[in-house]
C-alpha atoms as a PDB file:
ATOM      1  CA  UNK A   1       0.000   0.000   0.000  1.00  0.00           C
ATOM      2  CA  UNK A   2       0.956   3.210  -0.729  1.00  0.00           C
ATOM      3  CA  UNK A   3       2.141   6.157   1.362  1.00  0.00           C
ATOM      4  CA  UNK A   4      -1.181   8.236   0.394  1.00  0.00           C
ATOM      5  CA  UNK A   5      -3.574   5.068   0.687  1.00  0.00           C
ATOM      6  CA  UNK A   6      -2.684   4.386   4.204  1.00  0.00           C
ATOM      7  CA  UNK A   7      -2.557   7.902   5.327  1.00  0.00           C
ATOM      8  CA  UNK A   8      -6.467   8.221   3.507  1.00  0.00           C
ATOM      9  CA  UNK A   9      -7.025   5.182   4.879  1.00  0.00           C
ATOM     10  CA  UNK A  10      -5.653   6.036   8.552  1.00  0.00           C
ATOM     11  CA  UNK A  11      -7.722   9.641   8.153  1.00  0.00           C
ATOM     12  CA  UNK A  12     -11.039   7.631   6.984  1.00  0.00           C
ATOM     13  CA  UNK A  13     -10.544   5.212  10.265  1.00  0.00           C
ATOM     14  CA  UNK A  14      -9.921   8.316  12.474  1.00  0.00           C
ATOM     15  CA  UNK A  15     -13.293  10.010  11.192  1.00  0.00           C
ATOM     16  CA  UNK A  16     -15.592   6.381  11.511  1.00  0.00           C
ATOM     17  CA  UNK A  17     -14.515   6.461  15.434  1.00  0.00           C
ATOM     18  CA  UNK A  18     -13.916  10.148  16.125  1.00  0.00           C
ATOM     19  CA  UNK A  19     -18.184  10.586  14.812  1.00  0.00           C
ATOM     20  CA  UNK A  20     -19.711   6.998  15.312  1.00  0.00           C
ATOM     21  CA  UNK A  21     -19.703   4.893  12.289  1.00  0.00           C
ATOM     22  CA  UNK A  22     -19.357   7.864   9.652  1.00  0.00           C
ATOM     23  CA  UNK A  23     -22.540   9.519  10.917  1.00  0.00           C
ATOM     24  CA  UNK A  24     -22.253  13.205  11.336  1.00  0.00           C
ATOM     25  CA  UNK A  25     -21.931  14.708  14.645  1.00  0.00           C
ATOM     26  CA  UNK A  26     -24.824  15.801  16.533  1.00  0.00           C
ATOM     27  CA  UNK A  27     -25.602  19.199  16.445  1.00  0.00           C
ATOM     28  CA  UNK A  28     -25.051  21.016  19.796  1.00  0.00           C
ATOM     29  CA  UNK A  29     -27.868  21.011  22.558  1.00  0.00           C
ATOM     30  CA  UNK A  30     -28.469  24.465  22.954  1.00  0.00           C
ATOM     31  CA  UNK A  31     -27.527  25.589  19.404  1.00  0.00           C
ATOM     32  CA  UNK A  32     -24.481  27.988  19.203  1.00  0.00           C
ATOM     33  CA  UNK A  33     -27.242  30.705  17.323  1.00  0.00           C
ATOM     34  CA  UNK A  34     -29.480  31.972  19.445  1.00  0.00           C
ATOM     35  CA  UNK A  35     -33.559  32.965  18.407  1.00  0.00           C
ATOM     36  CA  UNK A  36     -34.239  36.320  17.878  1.00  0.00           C
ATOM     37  CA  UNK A  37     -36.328  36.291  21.041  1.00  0.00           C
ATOM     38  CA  UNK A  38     -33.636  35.025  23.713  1.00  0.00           C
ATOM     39  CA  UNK A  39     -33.410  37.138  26.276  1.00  0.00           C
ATOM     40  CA  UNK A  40     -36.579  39.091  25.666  1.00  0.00           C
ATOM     41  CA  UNK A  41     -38.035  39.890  29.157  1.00  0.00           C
ATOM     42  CA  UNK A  42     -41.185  37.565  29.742  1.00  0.00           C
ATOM     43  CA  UNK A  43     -43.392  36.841  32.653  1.00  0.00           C
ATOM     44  CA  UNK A  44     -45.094  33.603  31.520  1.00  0.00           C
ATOM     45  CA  UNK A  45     -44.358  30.923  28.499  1.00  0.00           C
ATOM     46  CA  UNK A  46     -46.667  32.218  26.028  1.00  0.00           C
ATOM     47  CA  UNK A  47     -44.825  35.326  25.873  1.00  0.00           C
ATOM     48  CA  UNK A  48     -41.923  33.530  24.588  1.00  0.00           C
ATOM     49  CA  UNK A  49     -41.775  32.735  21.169  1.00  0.00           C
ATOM     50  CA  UNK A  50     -41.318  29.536  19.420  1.00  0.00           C
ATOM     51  CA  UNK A  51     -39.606  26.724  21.973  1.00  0.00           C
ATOM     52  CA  UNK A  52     -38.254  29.265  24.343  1.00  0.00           C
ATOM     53  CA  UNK A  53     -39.607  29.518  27.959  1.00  0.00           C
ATOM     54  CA  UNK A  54     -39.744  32.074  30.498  1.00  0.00           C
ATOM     55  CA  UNK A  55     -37.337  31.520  32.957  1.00  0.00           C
ATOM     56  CA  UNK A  56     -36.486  34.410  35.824  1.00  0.00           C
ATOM     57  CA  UNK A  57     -38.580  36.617  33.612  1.00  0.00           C
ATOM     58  CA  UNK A  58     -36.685  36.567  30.452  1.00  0.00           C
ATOM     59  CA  UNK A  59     -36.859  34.273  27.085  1.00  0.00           C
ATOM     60  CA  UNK A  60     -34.293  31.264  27.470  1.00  0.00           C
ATOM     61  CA  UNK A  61     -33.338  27.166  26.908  1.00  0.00           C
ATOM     62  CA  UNK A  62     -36.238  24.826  27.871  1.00  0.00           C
ATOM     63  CA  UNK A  63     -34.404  22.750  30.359  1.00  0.00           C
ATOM     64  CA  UNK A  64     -33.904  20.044  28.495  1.00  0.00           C
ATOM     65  CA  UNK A  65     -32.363  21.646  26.475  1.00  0.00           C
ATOM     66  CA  UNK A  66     -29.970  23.480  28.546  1.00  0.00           C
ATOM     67  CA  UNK A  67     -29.660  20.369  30.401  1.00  0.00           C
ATOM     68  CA  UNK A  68     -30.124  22.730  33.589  1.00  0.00           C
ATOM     69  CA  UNK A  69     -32.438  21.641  36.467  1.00  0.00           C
ATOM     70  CA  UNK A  70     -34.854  24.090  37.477  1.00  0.00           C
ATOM     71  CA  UNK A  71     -38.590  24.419  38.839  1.00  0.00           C
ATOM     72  CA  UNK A  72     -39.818  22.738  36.097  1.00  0.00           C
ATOM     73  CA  UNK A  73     -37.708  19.382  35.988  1.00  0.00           C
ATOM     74  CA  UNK A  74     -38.153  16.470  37.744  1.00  0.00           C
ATOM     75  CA  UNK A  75     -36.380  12.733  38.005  1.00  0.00           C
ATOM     76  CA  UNK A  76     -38.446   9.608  36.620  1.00  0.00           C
ATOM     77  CA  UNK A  77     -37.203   6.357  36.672  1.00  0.00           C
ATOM     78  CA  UNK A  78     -38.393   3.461  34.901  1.00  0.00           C
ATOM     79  CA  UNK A  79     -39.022   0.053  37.034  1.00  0.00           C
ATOM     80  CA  UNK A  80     -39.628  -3.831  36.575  1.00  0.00           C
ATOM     81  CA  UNK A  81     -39.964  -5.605  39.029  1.00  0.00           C
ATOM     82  CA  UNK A  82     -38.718  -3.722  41.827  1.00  0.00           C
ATOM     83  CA  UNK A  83     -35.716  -2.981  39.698  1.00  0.00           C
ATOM     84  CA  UNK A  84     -34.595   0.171  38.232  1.00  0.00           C
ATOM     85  CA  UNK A  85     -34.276  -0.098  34.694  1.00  0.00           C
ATOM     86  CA  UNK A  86     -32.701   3.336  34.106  1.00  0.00           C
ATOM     87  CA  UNK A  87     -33.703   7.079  35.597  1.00  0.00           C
ATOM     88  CA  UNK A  88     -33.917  10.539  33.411  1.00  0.00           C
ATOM     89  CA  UNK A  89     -34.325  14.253  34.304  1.00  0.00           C
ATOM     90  CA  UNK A  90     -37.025  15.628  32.936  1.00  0.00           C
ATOM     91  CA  UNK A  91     -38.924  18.589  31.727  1.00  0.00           C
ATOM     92  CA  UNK A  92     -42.588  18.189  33.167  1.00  0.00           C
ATOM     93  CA  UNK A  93     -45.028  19.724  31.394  1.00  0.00           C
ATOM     94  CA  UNK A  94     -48.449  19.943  33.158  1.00  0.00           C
ATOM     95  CA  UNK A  95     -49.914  23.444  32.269  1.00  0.00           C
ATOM     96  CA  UNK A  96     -52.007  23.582  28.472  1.00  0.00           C
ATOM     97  CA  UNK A  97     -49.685  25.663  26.994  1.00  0.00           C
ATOM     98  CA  UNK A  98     -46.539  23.109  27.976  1.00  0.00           C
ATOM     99  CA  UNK A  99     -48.419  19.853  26.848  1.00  0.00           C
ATOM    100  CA  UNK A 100     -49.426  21.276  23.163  1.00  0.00           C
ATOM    101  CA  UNK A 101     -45.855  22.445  22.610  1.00  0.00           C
ATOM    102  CA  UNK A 102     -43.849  19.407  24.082  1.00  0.00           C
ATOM    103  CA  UNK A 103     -40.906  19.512  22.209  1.00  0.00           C
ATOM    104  CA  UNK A 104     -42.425  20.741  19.118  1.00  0.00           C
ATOM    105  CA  UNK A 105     -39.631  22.929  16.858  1.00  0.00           C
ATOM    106  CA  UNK A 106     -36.882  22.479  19.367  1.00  0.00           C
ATOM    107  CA  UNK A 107     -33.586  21.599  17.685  1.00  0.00           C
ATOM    108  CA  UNK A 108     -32.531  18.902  20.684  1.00  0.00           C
ATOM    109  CA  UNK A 109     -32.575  17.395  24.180  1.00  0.00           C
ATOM    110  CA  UNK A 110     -29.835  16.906  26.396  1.00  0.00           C
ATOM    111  CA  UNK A 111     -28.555  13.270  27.189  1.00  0.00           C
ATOM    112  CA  UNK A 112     -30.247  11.655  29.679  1.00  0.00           C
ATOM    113  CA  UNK A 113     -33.419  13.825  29.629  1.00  0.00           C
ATOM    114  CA  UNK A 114     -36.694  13.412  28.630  1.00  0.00           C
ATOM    115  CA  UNK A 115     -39.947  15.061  28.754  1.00  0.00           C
ATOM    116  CA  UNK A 116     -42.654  14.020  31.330  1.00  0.00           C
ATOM    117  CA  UNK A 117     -46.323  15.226  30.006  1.00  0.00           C
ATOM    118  CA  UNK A 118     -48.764  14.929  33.030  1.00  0.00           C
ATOM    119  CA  UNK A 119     -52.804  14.631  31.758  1.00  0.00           C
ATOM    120  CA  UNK A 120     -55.460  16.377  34.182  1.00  0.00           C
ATOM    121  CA  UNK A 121     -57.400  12.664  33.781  1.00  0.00           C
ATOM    122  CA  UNK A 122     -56.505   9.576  32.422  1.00  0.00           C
ATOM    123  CA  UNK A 123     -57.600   8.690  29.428  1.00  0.00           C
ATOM    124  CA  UNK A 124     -56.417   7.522  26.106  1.00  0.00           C
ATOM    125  CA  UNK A 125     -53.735   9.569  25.048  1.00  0.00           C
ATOM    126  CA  UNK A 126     -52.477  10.711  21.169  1.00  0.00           C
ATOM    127  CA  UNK A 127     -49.773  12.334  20.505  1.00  0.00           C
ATOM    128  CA  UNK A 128     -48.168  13.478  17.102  1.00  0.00           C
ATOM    129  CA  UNK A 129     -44.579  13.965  15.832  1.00  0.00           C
ATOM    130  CA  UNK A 130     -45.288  16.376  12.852  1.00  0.00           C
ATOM    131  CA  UNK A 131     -43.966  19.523  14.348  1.00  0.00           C
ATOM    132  CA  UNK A 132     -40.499  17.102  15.884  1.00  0.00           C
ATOM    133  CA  UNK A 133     -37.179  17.834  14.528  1.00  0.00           C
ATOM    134  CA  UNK A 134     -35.552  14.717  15.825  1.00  0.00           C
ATOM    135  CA  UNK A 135     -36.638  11.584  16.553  1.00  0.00           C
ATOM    136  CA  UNK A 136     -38.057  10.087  19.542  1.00  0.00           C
ATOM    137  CA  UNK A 137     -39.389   7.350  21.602  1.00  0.00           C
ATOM    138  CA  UNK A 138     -43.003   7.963  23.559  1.00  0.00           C
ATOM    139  CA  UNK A 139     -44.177   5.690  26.523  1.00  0.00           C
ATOM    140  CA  UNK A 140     -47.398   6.440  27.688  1.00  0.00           C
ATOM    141  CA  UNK A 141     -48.372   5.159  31.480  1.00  0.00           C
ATOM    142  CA  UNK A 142     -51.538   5.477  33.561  1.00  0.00           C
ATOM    143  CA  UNK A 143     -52.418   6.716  36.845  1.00  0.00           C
ATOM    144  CA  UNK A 144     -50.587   4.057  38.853  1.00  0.00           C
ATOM    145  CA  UNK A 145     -47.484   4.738  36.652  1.00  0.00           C
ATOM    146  CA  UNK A 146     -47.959   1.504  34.677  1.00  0.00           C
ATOM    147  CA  UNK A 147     -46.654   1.653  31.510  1.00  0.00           C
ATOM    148  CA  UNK A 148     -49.930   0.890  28.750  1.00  0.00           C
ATOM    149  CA  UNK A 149     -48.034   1.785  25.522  1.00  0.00           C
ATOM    150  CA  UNK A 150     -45.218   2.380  23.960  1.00  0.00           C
ATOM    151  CA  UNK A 151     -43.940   3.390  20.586  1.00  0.00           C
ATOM    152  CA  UNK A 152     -40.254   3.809  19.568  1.00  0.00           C
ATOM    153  CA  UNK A 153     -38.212   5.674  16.700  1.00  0.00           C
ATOM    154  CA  UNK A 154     -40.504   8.019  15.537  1.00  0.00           C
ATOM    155  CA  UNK A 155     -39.867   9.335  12.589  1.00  0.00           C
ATOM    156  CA  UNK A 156     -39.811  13.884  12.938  1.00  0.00           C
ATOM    157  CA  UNK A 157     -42.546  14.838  10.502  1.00  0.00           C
ATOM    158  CA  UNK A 158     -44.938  11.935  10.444  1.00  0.00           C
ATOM    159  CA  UNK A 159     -48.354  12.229   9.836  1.00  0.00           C
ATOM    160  CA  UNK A 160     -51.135  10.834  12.385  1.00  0.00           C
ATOM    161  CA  UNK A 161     -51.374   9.605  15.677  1.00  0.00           C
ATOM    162  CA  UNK A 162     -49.690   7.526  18.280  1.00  0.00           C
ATOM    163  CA  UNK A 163     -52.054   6.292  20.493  1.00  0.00           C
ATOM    164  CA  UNK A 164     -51.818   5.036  24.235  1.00  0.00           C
ATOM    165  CA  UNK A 165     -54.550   2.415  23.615  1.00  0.00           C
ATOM    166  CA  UNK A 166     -55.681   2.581  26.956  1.00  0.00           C
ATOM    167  CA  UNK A 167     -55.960   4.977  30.087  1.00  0.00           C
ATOM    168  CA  UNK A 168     -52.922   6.997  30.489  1.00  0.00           C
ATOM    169  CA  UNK A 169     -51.961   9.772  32.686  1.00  0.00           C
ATOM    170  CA  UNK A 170     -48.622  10.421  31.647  1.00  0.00           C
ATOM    171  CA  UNK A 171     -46.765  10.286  28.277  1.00  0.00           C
ATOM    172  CA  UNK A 172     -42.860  10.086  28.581  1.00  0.00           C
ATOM    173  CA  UNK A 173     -40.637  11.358  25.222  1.00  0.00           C
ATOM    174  CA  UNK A 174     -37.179  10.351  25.104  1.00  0.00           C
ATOM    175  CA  UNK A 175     -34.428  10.328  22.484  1.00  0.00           C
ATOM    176  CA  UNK A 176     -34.542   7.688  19.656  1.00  0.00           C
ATOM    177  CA  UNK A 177     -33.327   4.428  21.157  1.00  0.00           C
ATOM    178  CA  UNK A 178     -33.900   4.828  24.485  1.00  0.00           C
ATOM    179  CA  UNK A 179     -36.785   2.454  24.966  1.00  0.00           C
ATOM    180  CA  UNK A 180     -34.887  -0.429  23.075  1.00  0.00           C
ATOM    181  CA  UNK A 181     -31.922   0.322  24.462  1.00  0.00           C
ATOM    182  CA  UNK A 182     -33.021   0.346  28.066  1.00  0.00           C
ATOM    183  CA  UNK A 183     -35.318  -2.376  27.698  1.00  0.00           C
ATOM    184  CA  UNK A 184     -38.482  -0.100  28.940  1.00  0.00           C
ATOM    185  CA  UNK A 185     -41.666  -2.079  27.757  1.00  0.00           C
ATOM    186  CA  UNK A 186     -45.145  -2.480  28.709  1.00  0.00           C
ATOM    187  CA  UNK A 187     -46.012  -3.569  32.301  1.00  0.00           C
ATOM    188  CA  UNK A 188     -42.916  -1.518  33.373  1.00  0.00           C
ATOM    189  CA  UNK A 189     -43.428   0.738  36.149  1.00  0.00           C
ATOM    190  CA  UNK A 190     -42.642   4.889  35.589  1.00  0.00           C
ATOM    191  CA  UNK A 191     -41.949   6.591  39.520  1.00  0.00           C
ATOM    192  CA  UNK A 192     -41.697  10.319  39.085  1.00  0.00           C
ATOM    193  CA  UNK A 193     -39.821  11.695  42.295  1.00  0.00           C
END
């Protein structure tokens, strides 16, 4: 071989472990650009524009985006048996405002965070991942934190709806691969702390 071969080749091998498998790097989680509106003062959500929150009365990162742990996180922790499976921070989103956006339009999420969406009442659930811009996995659990559903690697953009199937409560999105990759399946239990 060549001089030039085995340095390309060398430089090819660096790049396949230096970004996982010749896959691009993620983008960073918050971008590097921020929206026109960061920073704007606020004193609720909806006077934030697009994915941005109101946090200490001015436009910024949702948390899980920032990966910064604030009034509005939480831990959850998937169970089987007694066991933990695996635990995430997450962004809870309770109010109306929080549950219709989700993480609608945002660019990210942290590692090791997810988004907890509580329900006022249990009942079947659907959710839709038109407005994502990454893709995610969705367990859906009921009132007794018993998870009823799950769906995994959803594609950003699709049409429709995933549906719970049956009584839920809560709804759980995670990063692509997290409910294979942890194992997390139906009859698990979710405990939010």
């Amino acid at each position: 071989m060549s001089c030039a071969r085995t340095i390309v080749a060398l430089l090819v091998a660096l790049t396949l472990v230096a970004c996982g498998d010749g896959q691009p790097p993620a983008p960073s989680c918050p971008p590097a650009e921020e929206p026109p509106a960061f920073g704007r003062a606020c004193s609720a959500d909806g006077e934030c524009s697009g994915y941005l929150v109101c946090i200490d009365q001015a436009c910024g990162w949702p948390e899980a985006m920032s990966g910064v742990e604030g009034q509005g996180t939480t831990t959850i922790t998937f169970t089987r048996a007694d066991e933990t499976l695996t635990t995430y921070t997450a962004e809870v989103a309770a109010g109306d405002l929080a549950r219709s956006r989700g993480l609608a339009e945002r660019p990210c999420m942290q590692p090791g965070w997810g988004m907890l969406f509580v329900h006022p009442d249990e009942e079947e659930l659907q959710y839709t991942v038109e407005a994502m811009r990454f893709p995610i996995d969705l367990v859906f659990a009921d009132a007794d934190g018993v998870v009823v559903a799950v769906a995994s690697d959803l594609t950003p953009g699709a049409p429709g709806l995933i549906s719970s199937g049956a009584p839920a409560k809560y709804a759980v999105e995670l990063a692509a691969g997290e409910v294979e990759g942890r194992g997390i399946e139906v009859g698990d239990g979710l405990v939010v702390e």
